[in-house]
N, C-alpha and C. Protein backbone atom coordinates (compact mmCIF):
# COMPACT_ATOMS: atom_id res chain seq x y z
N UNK A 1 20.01 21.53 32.83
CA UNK A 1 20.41 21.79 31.47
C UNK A 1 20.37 20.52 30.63
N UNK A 2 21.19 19.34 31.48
CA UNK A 2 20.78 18.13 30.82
C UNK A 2 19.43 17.82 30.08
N UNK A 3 18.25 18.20 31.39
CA UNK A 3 17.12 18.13 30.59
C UNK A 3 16.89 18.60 29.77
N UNK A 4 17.02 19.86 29.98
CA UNK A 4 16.41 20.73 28.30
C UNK A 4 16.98 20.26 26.99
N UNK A 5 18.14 19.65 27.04
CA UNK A 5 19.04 19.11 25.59
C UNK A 5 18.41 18.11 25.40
N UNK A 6 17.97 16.63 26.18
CA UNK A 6 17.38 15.78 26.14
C UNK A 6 15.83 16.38 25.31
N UNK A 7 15.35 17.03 25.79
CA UNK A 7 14.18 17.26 26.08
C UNK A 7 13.85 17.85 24.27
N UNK A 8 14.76 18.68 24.15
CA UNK A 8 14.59 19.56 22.53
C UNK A 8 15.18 18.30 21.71
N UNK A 9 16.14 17.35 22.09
CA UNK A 9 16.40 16.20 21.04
C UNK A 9 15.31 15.26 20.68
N UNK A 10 14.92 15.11 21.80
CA UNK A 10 13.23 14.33 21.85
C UNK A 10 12.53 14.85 20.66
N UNK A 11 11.99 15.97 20.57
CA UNK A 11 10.91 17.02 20.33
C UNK A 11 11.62 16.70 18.71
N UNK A 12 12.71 16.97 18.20
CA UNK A 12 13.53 17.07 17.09
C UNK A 12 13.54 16.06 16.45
N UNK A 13 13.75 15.04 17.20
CA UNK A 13 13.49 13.39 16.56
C UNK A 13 11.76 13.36 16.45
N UNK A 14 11.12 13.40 16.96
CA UNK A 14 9.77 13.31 16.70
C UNK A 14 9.37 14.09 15.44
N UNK A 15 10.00 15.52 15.31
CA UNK A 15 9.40 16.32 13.99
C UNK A 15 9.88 15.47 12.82
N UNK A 16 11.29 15.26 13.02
CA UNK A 16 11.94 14.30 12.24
C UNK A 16 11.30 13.07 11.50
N UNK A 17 10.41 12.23 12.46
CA UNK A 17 9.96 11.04 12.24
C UNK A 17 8.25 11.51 11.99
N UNK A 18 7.87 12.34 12.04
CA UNK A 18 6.85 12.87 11.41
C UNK A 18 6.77 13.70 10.17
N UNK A 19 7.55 13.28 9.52
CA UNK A 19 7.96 14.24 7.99
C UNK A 19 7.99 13.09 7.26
N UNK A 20 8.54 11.91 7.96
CA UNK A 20 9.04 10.62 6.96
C UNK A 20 7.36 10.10 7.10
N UNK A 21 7.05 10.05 8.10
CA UNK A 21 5.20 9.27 7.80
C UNK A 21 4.45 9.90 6.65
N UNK A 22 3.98 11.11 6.73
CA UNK A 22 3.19 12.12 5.80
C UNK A 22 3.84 11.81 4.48
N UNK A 23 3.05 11.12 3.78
CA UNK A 23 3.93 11.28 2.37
C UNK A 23 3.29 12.60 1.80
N UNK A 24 3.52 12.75 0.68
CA UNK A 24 3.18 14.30 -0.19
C UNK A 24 1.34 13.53 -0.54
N UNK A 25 0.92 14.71 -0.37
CA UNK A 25 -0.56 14.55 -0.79
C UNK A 25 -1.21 15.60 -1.28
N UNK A 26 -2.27 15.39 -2.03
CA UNK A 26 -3.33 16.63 -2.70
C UNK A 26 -4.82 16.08 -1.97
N UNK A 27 -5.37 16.90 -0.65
CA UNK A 27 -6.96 16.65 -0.62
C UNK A 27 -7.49 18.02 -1.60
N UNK A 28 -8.41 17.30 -2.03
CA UNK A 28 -9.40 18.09 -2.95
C UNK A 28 -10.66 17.93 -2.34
N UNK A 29 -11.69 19.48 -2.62
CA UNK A 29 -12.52 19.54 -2.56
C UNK A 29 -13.69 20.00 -3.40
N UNK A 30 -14.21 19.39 -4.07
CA UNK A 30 -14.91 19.54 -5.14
C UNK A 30 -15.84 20.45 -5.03
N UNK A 31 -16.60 21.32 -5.07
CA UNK A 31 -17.51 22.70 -5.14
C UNK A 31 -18.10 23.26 -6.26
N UNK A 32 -19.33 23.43 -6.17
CA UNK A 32 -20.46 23.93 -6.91
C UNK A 32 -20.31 24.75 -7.36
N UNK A 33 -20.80 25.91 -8.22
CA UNK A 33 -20.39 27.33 -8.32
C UNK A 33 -20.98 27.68 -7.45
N UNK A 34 -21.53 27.60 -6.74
CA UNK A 34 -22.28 28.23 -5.15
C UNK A 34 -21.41 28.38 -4.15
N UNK A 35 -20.50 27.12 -4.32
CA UNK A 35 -19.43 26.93 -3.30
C UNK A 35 -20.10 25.47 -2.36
N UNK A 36 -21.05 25.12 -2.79
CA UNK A 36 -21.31 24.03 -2.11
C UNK A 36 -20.63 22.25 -2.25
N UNK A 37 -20.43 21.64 -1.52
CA UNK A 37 -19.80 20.49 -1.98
C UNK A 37 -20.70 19.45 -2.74
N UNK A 38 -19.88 18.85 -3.37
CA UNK A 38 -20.08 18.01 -4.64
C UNK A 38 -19.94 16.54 -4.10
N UNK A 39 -21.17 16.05 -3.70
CA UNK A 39 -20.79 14.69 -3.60
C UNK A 39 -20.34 13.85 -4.84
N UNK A 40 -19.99 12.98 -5.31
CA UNK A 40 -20.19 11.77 -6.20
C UNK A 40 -19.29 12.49 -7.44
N UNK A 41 -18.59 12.75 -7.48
CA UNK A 41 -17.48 13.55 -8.64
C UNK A 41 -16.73 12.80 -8.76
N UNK A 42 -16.79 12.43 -9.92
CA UNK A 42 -15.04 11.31 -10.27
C UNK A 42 -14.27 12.25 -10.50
N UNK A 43 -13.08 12.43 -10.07
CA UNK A 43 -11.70 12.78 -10.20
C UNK A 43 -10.33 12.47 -10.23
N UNK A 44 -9.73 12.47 -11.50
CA UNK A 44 -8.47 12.07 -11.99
C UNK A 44 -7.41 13.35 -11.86
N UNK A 45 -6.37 12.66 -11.85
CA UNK A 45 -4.98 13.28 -11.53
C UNK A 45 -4.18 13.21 -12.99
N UNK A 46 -3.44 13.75 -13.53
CA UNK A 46 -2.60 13.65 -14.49
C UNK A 46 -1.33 14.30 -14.16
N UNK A 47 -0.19 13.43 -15.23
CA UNK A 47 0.99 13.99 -14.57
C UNK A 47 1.54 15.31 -15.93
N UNK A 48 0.83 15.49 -16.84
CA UNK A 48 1.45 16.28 -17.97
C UNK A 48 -0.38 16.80 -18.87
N UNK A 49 -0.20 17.79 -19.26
CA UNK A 49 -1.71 18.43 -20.03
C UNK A 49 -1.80 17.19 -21.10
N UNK A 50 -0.72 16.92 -21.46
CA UNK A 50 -1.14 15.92 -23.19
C UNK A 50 -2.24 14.71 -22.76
N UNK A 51 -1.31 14.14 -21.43
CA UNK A 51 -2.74 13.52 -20.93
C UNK A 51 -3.68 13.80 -20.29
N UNK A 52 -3.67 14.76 -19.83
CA UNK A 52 -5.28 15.49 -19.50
C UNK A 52 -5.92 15.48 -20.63
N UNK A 53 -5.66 16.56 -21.41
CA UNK A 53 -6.57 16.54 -23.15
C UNK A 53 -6.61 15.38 -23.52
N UNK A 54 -6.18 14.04 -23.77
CA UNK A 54 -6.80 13.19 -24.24
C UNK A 54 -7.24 12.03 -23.00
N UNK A 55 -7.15 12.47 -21.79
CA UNK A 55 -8.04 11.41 -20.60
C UNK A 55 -7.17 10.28 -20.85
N UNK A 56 -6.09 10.27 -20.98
CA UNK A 56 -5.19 8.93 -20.95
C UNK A 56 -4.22 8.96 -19.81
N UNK A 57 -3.70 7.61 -19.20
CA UNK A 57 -2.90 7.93 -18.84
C UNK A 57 -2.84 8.53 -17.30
N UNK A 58 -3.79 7.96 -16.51
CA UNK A 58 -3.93 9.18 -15.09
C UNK A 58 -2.90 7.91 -14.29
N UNK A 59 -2.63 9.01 -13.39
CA UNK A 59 -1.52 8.73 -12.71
C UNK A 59 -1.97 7.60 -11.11
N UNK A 60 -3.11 7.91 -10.71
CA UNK A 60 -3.64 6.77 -9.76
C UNK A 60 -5.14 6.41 -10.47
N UNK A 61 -5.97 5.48 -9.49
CA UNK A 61 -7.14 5.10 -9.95
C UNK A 61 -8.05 6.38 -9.81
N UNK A 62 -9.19 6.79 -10.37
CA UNK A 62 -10.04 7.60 -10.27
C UNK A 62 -10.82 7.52 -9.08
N UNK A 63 -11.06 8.90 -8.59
CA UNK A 63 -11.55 8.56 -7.42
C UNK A 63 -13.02 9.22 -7.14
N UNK A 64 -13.68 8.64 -6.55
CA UNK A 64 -14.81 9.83 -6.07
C UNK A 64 -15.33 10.65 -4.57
N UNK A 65 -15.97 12.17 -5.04
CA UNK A 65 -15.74 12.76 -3.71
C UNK A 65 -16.86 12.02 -2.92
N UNK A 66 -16.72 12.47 -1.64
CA UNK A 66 -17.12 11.87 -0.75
C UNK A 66 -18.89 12.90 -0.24
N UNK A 67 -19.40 12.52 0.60
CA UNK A 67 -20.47 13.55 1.15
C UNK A 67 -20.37 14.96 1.16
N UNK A 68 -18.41 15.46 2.15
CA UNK A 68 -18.14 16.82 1.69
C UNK A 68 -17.61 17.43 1.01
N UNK A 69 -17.45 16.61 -0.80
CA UNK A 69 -16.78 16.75 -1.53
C UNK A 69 -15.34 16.66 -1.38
N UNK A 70 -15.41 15.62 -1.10
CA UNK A 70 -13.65 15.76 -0.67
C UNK A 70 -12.70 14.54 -1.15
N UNK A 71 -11.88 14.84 -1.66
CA UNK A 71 -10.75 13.13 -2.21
C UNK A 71 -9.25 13.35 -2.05
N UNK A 72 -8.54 12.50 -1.06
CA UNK A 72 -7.03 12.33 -1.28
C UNK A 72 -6.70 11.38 -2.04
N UNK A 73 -5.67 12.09 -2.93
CA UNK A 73 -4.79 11.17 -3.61
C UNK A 73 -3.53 11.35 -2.35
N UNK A 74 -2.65 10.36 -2.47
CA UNK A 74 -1.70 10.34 -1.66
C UNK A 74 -0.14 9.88 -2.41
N UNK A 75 0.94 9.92 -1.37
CA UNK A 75 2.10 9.16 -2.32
C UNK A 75 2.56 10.34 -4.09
N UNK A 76 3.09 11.23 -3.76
CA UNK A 76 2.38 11.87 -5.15
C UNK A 76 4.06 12.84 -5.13
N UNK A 77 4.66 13.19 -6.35
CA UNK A 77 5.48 13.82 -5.91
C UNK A 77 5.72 15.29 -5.95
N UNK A 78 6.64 16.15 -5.76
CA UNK A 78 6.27 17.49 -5.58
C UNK A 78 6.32 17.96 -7.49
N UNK A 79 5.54 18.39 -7.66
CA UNK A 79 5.12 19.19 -9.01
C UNK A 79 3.59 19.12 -9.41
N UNK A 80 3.65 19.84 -10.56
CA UNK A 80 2.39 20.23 -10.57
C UNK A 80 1.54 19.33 -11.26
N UNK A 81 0.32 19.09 -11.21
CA UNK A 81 -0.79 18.52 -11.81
C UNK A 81 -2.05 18.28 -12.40
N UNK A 82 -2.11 17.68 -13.45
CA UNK A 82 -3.62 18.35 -14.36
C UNK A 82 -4.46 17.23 -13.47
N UNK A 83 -5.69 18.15 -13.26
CA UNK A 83 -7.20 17.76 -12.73
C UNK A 83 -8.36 17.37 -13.59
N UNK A 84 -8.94 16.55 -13.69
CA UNK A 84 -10.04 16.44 -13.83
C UNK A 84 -11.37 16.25 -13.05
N UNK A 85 -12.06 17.19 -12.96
CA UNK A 85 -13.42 16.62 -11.89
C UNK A 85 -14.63 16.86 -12.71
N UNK A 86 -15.64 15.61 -12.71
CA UNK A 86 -17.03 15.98 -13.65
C UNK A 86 -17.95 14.87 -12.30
N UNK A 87 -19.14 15.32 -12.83
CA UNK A 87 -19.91 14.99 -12.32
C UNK A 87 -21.34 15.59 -13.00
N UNK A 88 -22.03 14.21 -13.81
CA UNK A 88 -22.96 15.17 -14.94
C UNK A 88 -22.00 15.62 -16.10
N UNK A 89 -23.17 16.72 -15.89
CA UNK A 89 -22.88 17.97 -16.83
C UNK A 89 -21.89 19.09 -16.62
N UNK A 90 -21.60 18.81 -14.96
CA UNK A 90 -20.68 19.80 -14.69
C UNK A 90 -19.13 18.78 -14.71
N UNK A 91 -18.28 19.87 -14.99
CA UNK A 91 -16.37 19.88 -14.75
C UNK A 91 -16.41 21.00 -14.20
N UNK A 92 -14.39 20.73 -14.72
CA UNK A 92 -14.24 21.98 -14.19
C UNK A 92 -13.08 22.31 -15.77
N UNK A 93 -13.92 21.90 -16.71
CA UNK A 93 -12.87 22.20 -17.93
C UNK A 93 -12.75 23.40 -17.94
N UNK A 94 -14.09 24.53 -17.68
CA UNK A 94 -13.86 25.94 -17.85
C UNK A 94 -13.19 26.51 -16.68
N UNK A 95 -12.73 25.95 -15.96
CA UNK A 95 -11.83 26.92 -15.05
C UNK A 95 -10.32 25.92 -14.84
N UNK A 96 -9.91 26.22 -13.57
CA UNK A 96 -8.52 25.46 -13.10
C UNK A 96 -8.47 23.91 -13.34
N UNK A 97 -7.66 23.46 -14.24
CA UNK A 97 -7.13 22.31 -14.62
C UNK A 97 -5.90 21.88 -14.25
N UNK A 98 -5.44 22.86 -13.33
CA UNK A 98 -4.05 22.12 -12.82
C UNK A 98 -3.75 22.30 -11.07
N UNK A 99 -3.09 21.64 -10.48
CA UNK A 99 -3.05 22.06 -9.69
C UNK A 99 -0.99 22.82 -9.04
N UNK A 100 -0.57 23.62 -8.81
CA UNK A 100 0.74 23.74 -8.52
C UNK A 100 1.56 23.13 -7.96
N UNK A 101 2.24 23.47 -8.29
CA UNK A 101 3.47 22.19 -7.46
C UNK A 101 3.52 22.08 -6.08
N UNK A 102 3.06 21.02 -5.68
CA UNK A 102 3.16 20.50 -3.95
C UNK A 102 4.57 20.37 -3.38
N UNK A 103 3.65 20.99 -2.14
CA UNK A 103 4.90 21.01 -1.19
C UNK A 103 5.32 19.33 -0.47
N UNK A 104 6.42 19.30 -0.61
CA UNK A 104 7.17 18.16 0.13
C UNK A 104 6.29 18.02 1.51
N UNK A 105 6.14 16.08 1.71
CA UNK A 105 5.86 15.77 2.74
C UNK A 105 4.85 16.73 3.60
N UNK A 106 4.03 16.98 2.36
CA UNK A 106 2.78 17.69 3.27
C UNK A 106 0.96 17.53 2.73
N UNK A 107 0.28 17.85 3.49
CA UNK A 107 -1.39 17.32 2.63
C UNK A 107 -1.52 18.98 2.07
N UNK A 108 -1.54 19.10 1.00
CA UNK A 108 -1.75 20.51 0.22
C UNK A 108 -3.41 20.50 0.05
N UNK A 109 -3.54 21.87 0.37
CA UNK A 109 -5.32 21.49 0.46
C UNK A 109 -5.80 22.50 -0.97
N UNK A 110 -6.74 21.38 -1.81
CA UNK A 110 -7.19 22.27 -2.85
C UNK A 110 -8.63 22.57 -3.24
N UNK A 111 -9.47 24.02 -3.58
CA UNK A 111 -10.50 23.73 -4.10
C UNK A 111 -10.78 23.28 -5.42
N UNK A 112 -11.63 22.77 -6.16
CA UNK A 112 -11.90 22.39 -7.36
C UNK A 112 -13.66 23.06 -7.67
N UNK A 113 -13.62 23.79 -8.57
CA UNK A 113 -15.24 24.37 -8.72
C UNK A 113 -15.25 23.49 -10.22
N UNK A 114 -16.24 23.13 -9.72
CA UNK A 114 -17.36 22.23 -11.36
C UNK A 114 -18.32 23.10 -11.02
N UNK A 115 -18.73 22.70 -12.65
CA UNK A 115 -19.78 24.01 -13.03
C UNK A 115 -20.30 22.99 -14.42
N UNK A 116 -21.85 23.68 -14.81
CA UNK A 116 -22.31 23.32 -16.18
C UNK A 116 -21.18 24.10 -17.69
C-alpha cells in the first residue's frame, strides 16, 4: 500500500511540474484555400481589434510559417486574439481574425486559411 501512495504522489508531482514548464501557447497553421500549407506567411498576434485594424502595436515579433505552415507564439496569456497572416496577395482579412481565448498552460492548436 505504501507503494501505491508513493507511487500516485510521484505521478502527481510530475503532472504538477509539467503544467508549470508548458507556458500558454498558440501553434498556428497557415493554409491555402485548398487546405494546403503556406510556407513563408508573416504572422502577427494582437492583443485588442483597434490594433489589428491599424497593424500597430503586435504583441510579439512577427513571425514566419515554416515549410508546414506552421508558427508558435509562446508565453501568451489566456484570452483571445486578433491574427494577422498574409503572404502576397493572400490574408486572411476575409475570414477569421481572431483567435479564442486559450486555454491555461497548454499549446492550443489553430488553423489560419489565407486566401486572395
Amino acid at each position: 500500500m505504501k507503494k501505491l501512495a508513493f507511487f500516485l504522489c510521484f505521478c502527481l508531482m510530475g503532472m504538477m511540474a509539467q503544467a508549470q514548464i508548458i507556458s500558454t501557447q498558440v501553434k498556428m497553421t497557415i493554409l491555402d484555400k485548398n487546405g494546403n500549407p503556406v510556407e513563408g506567411a508573416k504572422v502577427t498576434l494582437y492583443n485588442n481589434e483597434a490594433d489589428y485594424t491599424k497593424n500597430i502595436n503586435p504583441i510579439q515579433e512577427t513571425q514566419v510559417s515554416d515549410q508546414k505552415g506552421r508558427v508558435t507564439f509562446k508565453k501568451l496569456d489566456t484570452k483571445r486574439y486578433y491574427v494577422r497572416a498574409e503572404k502576397g496577395e493572400m490574408s486572411n482579412q476575409w475570414g477569421a481574425d481572431y483567435i479564442e481565448k486559450l486555454i491555461h498552460h497548454r499549446i492550443n492548436k489553430v488553423n489560419v486559411i489565407i486566401e486572395d
